[in-house]
Protein backbone atom coordinates (compact mmCIF):
# COMPACT_ATOMS: atom_id res chain seq x y z
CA UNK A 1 -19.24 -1.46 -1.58
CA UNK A 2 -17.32 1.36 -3.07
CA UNK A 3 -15.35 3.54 -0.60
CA UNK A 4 -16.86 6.54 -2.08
CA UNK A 5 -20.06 5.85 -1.13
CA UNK A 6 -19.54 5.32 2.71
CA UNK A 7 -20.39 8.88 3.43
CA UNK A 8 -22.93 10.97 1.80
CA UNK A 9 -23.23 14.90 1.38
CA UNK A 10 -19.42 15.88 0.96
CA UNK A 11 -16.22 14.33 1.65
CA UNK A 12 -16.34 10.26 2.80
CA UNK A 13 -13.56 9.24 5.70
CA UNK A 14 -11.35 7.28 2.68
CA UNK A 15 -11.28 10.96 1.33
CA UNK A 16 -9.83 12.74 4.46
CA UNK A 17 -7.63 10.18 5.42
CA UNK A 18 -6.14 10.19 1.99
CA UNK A 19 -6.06 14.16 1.67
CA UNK A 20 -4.15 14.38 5.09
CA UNK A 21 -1.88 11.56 4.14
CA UNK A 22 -0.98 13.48 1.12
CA UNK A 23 -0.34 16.89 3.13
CA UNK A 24 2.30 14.54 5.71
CA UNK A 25 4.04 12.82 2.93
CA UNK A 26 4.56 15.53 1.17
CA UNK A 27 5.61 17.70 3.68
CA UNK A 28 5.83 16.67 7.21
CA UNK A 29 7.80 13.32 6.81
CA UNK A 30 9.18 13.64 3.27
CA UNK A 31 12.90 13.77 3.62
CA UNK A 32 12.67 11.26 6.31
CA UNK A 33 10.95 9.05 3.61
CA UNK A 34 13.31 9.70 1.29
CA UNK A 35 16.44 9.06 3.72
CA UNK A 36 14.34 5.43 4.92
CA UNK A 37 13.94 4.00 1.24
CA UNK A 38 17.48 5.00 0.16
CA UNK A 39 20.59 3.84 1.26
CA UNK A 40 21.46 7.05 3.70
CA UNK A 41 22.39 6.27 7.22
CA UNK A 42 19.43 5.95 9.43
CA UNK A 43 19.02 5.45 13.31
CA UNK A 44 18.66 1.80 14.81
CA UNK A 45 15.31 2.54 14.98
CA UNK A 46 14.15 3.12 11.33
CA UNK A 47 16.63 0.87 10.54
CA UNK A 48 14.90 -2.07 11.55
CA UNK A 49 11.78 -0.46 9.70
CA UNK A 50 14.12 -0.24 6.36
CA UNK A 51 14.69 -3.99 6.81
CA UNK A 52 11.07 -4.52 7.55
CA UNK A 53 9.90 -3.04 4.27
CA UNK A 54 12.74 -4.82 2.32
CA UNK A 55 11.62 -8.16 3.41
CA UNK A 56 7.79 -7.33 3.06
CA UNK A 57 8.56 -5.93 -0.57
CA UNK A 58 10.62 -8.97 -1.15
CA UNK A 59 7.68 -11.26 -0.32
CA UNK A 60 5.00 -9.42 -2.32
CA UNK A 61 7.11 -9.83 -5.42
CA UNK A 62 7.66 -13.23 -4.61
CA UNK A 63 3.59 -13.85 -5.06
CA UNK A 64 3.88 -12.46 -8.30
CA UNK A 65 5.12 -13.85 -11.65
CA UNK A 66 8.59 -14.06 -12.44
CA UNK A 67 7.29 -13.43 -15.68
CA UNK A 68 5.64 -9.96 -15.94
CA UNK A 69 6.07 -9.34 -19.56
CA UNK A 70 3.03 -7.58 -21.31
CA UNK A 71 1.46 -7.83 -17.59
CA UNK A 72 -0.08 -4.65 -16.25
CA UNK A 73 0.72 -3.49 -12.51
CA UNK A 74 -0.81 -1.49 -10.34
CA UNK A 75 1.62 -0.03 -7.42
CA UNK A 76 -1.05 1.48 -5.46
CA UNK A 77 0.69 3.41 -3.04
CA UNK A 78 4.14 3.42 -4.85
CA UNK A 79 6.13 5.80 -2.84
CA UNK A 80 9.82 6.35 -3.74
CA UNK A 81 8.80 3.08 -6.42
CA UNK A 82 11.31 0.12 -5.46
CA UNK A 83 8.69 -2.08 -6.10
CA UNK A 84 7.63 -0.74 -9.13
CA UNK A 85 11.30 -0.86 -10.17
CA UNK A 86 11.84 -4.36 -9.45
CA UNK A 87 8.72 -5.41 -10.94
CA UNK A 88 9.27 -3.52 -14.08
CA UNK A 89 13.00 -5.56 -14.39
CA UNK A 90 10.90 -8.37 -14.64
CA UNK A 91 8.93 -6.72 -17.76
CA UNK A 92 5.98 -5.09 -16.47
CA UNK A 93 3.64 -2.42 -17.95
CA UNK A 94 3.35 -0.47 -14.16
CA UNK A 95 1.74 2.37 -12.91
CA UNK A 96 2.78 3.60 -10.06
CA UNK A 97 0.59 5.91 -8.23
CA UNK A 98 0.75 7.83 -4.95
CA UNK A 99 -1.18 10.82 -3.68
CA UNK A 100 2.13 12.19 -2.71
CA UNK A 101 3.14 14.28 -6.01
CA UNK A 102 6.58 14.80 -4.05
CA UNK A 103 7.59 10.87 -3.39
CA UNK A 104 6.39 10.39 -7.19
CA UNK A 105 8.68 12.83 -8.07
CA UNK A 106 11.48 11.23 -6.04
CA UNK A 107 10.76 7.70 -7.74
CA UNK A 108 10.54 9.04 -11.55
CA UNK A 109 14.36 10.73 -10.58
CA UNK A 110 15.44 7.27 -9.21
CA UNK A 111 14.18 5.46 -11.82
CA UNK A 112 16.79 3.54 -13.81
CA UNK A 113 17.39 4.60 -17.22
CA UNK A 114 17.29 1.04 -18.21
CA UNK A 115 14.19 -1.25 -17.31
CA UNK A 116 14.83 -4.57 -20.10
CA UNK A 117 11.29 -4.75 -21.33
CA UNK A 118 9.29 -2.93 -18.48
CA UNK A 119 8.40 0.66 -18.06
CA UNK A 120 6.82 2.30 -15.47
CA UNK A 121 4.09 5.30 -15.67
CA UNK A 122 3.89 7.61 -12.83
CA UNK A 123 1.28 8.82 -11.76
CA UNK A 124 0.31 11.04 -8.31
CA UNK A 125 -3.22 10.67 -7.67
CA UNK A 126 -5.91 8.33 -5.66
CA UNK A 127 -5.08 4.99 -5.72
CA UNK A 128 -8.82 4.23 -6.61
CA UNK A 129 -9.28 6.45 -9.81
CA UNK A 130 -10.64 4.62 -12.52
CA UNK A 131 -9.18 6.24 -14.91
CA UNK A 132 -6.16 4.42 -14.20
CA UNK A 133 -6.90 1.45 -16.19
CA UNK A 134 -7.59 -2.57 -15.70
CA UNK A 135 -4.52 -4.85 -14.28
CA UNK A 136 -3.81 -7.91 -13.79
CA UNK A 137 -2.20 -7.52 -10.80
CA UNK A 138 -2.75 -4.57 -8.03
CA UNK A 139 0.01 -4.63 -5.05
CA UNK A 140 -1.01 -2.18 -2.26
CA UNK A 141 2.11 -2.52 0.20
CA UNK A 142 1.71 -0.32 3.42
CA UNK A 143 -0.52 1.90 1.49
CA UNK A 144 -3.64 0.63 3.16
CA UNK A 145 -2.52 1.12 7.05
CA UNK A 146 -3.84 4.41 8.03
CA UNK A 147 -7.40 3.47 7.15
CA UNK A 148 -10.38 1.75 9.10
CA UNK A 149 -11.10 -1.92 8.17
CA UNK A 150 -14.47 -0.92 6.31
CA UNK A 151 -12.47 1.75 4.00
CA UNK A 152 -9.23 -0.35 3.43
CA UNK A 153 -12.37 -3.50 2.45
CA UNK A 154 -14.26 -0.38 0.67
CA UNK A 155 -11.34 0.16 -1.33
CA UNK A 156 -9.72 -3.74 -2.12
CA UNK A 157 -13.49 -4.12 -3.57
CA UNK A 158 -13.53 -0.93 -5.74
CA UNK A 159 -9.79 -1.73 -7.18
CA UNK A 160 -11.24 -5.52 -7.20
CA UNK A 161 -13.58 -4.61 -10.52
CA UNK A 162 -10.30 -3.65 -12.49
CA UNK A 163 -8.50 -6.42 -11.74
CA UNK A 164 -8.43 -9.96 -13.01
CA UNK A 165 -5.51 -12.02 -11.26
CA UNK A 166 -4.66 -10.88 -7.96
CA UNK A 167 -4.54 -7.92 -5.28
CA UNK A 168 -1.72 -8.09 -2.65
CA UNK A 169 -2.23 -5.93 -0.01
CA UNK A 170 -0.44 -5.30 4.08
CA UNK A 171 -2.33 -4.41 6.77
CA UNK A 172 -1.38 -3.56 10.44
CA UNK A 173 -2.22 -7.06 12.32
CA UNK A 174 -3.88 -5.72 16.12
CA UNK A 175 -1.71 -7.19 18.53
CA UNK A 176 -2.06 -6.15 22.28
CA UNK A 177 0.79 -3.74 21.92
CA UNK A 178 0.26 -1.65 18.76
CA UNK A 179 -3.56 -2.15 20.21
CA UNK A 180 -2.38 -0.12 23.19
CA UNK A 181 -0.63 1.96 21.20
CA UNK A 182 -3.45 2.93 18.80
CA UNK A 183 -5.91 3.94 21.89
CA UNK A 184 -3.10 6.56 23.45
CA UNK A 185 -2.76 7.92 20.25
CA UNK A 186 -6.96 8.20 19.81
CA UNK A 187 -6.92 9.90 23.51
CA UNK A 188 -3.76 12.42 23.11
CA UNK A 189 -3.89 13.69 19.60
CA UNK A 190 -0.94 15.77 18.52
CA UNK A 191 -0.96 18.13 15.18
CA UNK A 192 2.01 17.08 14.21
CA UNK A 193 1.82 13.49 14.73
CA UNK A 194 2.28 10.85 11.79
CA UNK A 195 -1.17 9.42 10.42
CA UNK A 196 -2.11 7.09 12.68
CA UNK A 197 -1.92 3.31 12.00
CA UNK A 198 -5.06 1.06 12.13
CA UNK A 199 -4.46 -2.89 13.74
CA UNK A 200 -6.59 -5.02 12.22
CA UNK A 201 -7.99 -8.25 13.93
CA UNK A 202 -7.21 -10.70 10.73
CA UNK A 203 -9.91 -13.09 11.57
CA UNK A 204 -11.88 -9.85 11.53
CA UNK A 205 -10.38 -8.65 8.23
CA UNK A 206 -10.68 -12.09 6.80
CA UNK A 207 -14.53 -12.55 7.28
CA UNK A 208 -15.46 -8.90 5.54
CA UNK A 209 -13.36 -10.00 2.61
CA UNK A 210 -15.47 -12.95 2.38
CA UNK A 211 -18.61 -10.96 2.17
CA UNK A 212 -17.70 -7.95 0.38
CA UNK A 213 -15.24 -9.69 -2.24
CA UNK A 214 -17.24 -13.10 -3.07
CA UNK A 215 -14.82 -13.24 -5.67
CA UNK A 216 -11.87 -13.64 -4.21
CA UNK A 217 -10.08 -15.49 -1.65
CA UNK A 218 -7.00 -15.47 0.50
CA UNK A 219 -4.37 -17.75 -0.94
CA UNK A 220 -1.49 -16.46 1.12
CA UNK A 221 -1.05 -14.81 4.02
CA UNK A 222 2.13 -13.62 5.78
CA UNK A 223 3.65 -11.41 8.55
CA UNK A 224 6.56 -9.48 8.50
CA UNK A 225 8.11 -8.04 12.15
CA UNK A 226 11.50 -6.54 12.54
CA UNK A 227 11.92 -3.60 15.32
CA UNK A 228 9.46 -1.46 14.81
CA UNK A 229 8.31 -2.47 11.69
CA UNK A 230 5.34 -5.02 12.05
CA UNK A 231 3.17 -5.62 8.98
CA UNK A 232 0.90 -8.77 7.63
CA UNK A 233 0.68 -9.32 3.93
CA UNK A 234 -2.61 -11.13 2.41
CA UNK A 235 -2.61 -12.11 -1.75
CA UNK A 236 -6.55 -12.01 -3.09
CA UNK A 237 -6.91 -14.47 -6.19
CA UNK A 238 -10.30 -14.27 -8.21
CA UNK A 239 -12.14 -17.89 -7.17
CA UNK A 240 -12.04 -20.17 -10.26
């Protein structure tokens, strides 16, 4: 079920959606980005979205090994790269990619000059290219949001064949309000509006990762809300 393949004759939906996100990250919304991952004043709103990601980020490196040494991680999606950071303290071979060649830049600049035994490659790019190697472990945090629930599957399958341990991965959960919120944004488009986020039904979700990723199953699952900030985090581990 490769995401590449949804669409024939030209660009597939996975492609646009990624293209445009590139084009707001890197222009649109970057200093704001950089400002929200740093520690810059903010207002009370993205605030509670800085403490949001913090304890989401927090969690998905608590699924992983303490132990990363000679482990290689994929930070699809990296951003500014605090994840990749902390991972890499723990002695991980990442690569961090993001198709926002301006937030990569950002994160190689803020990158420590000291990791202990990790490093970290960056890389700005599609999450999905092959030719970024086999992991053991593939952590998609808030990467995945803006897409429908048959690309963001699409694409957990495709990065599924590279990866032999685990794939941790947030999606927006579909509550009533962001529901709400999702429709008035489909009805009353704006240019300049942020990429739109997707809520997911996770029962939904739950039963197309059972038939698209026989391999895998959901071992955790958890959900992160603070403000404005409202996220659910699921950890794939290959069955046996």
């Amino acid at each position: 079920m490769a995401s590449h393949a949804i669409q024939q004759g030209g660009a597939t939906p996975y492609d646009l959606n990624r293209d445009r996100l590139a084009t707001y990250f890197d222009s649109t919304a970057q200093k704001a980005w950089i400002d929200l991952t740093s520690d810059a004043p903010v207002s009370g709103i993205r605030a509670t979205v800085r403490a949001g990601r913090d304890a989401m980020r927090q969690t998905l490196l608590s699924w992983l090994p303490q132990d990363l040494r000679r482990t290689h991680v994929l930070d699809a999606g990296c951003g500014t790269g605090a994840l990749s950071v902390e991972a890499a303290f723990r002695g991980a071979e990442m690569t961090a990619v993001d198709v926002a060649a301006g937030l990569v830049e950002v994160a190689r600049r803020r990158e420590p000059s000291f990791l202990g035994h990790g490093r970290i490659a960056w890389r700005a790019g599609d999450m999905l290219d092959p030719a970024l190697g086999e992991f053991a472990h593939v952590v998609a945090m808030d990467s995945l949001i803006h897409y429908r629930e048959a690309d963001l599957v699409a694409a957990l399958a495709e990065l599924g064949e590279r990866t032999s341990h685990s794939m941790l991965f947030t999606f927006v959960p579909r509550t009533p309000l962001l529901f709400a919120m999702y429709q008035a944004g489909k009805l009353f488009p704006r240019s300049d509006r942020s990429p739109r986020l997707v809520p997911i039904l996770e029962d939904r979700l739950r039963a197309q990762l059972e038939s698209h990723l026989p391999d895998w199953r959901v071992a955790r699952s958890e959900r992160v809300s603070s403000g404005f900030y409202i996220s659910h985090a699921i950890e794939l581990v290959r069955r046996g």
